[in-house]
Protein backbone atom coordinates (compact mmCIF):
# COMPACT_ATOMS: atom_id res chain seq x y z
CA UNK A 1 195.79 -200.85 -11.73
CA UNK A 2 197.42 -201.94 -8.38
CA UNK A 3 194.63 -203.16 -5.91
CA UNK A 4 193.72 -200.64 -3.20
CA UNK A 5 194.29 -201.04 0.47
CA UNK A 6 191.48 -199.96 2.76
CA UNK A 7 190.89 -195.99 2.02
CA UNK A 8 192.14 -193.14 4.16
CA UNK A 9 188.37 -191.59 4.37
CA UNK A 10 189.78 -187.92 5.04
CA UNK A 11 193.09 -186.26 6.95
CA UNK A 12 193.39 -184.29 9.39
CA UNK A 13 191.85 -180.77 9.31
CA UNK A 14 193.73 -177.63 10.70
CA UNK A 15 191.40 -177.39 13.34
CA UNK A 16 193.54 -180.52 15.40
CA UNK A 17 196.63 -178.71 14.70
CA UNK A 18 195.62 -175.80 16.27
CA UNK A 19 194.76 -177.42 19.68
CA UNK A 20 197.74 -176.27 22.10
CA UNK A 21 198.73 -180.07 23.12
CA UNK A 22 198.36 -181.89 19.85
CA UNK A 23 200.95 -182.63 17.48
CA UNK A 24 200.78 -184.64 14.86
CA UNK A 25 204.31 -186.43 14.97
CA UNK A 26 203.63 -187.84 18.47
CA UNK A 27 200.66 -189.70 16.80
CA UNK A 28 201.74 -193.07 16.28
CA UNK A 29 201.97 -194.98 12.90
CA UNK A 30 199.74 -197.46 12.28
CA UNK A 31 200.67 -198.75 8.91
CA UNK A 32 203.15 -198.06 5.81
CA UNK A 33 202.54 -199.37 2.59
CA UNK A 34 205.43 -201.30 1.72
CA UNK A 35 204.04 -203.68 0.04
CA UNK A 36 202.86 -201.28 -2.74
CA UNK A 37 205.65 -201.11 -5.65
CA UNK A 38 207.22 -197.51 -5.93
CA UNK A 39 206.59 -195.67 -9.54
CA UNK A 40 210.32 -196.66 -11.55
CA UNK A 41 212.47 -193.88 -12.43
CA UNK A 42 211.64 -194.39 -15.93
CA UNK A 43 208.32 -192.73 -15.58
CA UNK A 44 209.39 -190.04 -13.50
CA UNK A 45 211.64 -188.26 -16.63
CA UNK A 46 209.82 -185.21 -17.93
CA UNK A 47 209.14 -187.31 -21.52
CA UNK A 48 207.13 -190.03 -19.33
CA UNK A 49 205.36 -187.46 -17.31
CA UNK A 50 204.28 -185.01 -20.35
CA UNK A 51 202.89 -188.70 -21.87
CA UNK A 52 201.08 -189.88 -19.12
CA UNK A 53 198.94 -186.75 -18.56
CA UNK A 54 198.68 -186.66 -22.38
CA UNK A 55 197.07 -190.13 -22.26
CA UNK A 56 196.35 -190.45 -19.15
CA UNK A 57 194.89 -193.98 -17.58
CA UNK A 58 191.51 -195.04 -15.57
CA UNK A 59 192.25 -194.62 -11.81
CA UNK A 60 190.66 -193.47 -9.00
CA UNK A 61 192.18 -191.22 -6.26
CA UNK A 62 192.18 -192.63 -2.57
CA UNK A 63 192.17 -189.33 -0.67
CA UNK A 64 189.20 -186.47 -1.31
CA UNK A 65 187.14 -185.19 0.96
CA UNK A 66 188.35 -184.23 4.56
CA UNK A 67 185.69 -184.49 7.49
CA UNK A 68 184.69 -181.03 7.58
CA UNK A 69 185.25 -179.04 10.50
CA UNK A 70 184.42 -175.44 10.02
CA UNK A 71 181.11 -174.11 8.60
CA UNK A 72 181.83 -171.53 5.68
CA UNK A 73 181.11 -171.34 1.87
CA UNK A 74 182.58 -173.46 -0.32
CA UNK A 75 185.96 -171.73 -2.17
CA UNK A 76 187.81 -172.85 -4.84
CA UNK A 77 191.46 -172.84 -4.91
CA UNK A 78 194.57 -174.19 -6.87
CA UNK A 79 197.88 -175.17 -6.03
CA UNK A 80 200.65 -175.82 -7.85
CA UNK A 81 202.79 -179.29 -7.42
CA UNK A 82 205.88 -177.96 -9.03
CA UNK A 83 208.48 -180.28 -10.16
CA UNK A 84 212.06 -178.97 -10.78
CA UNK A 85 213.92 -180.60 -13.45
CA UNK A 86 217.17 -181.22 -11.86
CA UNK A 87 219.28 -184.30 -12.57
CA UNK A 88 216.94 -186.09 -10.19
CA UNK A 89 213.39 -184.52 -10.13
CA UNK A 90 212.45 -182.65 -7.15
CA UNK A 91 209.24 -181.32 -6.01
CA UNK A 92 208.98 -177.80 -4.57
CA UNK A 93 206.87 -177.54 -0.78
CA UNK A 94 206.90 -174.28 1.06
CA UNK A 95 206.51 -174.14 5.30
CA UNK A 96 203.82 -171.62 5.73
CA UNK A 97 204.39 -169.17 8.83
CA UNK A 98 203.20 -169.41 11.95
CA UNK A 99 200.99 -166.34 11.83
CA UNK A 100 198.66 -167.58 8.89
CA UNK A 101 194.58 -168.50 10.08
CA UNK A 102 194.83 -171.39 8.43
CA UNK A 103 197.40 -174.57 8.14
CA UNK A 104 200.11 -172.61 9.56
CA UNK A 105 203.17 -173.84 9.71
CA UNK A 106 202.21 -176.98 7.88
CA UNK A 107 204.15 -177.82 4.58
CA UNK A 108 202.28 -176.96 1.49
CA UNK A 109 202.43 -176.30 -2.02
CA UNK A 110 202.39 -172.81 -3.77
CA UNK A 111 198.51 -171.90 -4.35
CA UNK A 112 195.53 -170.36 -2.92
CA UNK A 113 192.36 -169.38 -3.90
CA UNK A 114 190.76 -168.47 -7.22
CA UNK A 115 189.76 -165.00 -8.08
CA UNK A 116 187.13 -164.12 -10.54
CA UNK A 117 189.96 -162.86 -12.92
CA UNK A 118 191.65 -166.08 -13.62
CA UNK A 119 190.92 -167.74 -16.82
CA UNK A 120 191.42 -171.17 -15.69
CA UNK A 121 192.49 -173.60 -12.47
CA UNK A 122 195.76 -173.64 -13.81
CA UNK A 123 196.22 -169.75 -14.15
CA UNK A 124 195.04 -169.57 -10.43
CA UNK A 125 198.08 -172.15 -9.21
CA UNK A 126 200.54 -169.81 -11.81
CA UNK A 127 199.16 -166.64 -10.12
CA UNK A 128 199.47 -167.76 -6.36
CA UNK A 129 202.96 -169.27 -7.15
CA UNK A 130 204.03 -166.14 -7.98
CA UNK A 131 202.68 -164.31 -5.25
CA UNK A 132 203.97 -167.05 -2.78
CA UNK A 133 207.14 -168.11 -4.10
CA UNK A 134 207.97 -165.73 -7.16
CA UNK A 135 208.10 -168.08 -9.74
CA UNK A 136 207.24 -166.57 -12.41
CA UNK A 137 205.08 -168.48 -15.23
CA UNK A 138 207.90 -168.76 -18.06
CA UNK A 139 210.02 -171.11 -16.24
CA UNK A 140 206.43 -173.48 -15.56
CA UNK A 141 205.12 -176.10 -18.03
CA UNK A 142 201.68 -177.31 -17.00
CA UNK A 143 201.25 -181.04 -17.34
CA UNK A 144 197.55 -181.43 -16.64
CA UNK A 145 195.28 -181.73 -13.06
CA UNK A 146 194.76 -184.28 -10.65
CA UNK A 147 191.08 -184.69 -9.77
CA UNK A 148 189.85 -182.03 -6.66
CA UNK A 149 190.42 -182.40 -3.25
CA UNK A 150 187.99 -180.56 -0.42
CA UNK A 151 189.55 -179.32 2.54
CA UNK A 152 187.56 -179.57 6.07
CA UNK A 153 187.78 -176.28 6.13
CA UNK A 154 185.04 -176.40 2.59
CA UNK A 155 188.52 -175.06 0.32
CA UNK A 156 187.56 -176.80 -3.33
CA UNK A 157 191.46 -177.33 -4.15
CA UNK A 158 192.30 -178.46 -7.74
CA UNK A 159 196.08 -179.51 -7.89
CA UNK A 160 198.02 -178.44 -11.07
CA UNK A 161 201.20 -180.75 -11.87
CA UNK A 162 203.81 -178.85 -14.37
CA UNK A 163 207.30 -178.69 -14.67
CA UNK A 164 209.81 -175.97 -13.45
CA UNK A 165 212.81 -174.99 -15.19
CA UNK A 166 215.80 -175.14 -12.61
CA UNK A 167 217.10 -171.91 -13.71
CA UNK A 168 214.35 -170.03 -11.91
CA UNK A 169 214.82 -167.57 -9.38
CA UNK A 170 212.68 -167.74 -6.04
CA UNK A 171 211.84 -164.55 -4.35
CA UNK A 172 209.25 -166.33 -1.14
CA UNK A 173 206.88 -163.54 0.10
CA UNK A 174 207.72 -163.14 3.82
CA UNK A 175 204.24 -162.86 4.97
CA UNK A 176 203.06 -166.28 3.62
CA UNK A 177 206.61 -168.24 3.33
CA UNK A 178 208.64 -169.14 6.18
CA UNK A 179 210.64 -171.45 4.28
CA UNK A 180 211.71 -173.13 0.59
CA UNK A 181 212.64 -176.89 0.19
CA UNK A 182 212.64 -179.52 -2.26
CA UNK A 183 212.29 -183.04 -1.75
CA UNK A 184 212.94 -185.67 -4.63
CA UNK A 185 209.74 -186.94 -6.63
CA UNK A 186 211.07 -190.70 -6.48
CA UNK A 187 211.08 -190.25 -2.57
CA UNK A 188 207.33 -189.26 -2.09
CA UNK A 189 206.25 -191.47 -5.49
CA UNK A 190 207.78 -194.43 -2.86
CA UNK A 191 204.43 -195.53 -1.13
CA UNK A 192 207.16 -197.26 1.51
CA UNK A 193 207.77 -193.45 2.69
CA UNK A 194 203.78 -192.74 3.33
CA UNK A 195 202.66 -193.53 6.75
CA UNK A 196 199.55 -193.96 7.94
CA UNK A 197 198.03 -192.58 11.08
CA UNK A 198 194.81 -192.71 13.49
CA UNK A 199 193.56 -190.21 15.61
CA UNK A 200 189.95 -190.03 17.47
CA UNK A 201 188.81 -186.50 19.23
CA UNK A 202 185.26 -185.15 19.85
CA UNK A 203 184.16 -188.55 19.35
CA UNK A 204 185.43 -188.69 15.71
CA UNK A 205 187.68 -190.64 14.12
CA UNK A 206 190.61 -189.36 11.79
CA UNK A 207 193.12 -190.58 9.27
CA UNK A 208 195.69 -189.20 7.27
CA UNK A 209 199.01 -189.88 5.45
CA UNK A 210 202.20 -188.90 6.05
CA UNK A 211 205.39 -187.96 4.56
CA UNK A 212 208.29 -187.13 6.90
CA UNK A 213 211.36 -186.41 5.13
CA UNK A 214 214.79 -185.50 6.42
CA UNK A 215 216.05 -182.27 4.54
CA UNK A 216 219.78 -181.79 5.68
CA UNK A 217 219.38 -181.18 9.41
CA UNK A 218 215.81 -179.94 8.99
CA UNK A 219 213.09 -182.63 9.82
CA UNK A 220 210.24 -181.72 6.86
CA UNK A 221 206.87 -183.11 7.85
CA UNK A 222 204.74 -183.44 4.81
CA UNK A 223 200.82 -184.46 6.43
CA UNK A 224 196.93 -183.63 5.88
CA UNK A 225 195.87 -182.48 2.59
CA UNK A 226 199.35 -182.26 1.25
CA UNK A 227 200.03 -185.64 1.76
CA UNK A 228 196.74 -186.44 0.66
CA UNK A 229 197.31 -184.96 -2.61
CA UNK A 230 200.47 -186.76 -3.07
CA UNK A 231 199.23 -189.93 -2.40
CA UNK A 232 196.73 -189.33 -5.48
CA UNK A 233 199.73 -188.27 -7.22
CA UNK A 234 201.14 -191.69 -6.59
CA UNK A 235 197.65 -193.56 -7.53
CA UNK A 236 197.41 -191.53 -10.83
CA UNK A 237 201.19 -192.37 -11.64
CA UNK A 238 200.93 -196.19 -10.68
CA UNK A 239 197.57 -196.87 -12.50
């Protein structure tokens, strides 16, 4: 296993983001890993990712717990981190809309949270996808899960990796999805992409990844929890 710089203790929490004068790409950089090796393109075909969540090795993810910010009950919730098996892989991230209570706007992956009726994490992250994005669960392969990751708004997320058939057909619910992209799995698997950032308010101090990627002529800003996740994407691949 690769030796661990000093730990990002939590992310930012949607309660920053939704203060009128903050925004998170004005905060400035503070570090970027470069000197962390990128995961080879060899273990990023779908035989080398079915095998390494098949066997998979002793690591420890960096980013878990958020400093919380909102007193509620605990929830649990899933999302999916779908990759699309195109001639390069791709991952799939939604932009959430503007009108949502929570993260809007922010780049996410399909998922939400569990209802009593789900038989497992992974049929949560199936069911929301399909909500969110309409994928529907016979283009999906689940891999495995990455170890939980709590929100600071108490959300209990597990991600679910699994691979997506590029034949499927996307129908985004309106309500939740203002937008579909994909970005390419040896971009954000690239710790030289994954920026680092400081912020103290209320006395507190705050750190989180980021991810920015440039989609066309669309900026994509991948940060907080989604980035978090990634990065322990990254660790569990690299171990």
């Amino acid at each position: 296993m690769n030796p661990s710089p000093t730990p990002v203790p939590s992310v930012l929490p949607a309660s920053l983001s939704a203060l009128p004068d903050f925004d998170p790409r004005a905060v400035p950089v503070v570090g970027v890993d470069v000197h962390l090796p990128a995961v080879p393109a060899e273990a990023q075909t779908p035989q080398a990712l079915r095998a390494r969540f098949a066997h998979p090795p002793v690591w420890k993810p960096e980013v878990v717990l958020e400093k919380k910010f909102m007193n509620r009950e605990p929830a649990h919730a899933s999302v999916l981190v779908p990759i699309v098996l195109r001639e390069q892989p791709m991952v799939l991230l939604t932009e959430r809309t503007a009108h949502l209570s929570t993260h809007s706007g922010q780049v996410a992956f399909p998922g939400g949270r569990a209802d009593a009726e789900d038989a497992s994490t992974a049929d949560t992250a199936l069911r929301e996808a399909e909500e969110e994005v309409g994928l529907e669960r016979r283009f999906v392969e689940v891999l495995g899960v990455l170890p939980t990751y709590v929100t600071g708004s108490s959300f209990i997320i597990t991600p679910v990796v699994a691979l997506v058939q590029p034949d499927c057909a996307l129908h985004p619910n309106p309500y939740e999805v203002a937008d579909v992209f994909e970005v390419p799995l040896a971009f954000l698997l690239n710790p030289a992409h994954h920026q680092r950032h400081v912020h103290e308010w209320q006395g507190v101090r705050r750190e989180w990844f980021s991810m920015p990627y440039q989609d066309g002529d669309k900026s994509r800003y991948i940060w907080g929890a989604t980035a978090g996740m990634l990065r322990n994407f990254y660790r569990f691949m690299q171990a």
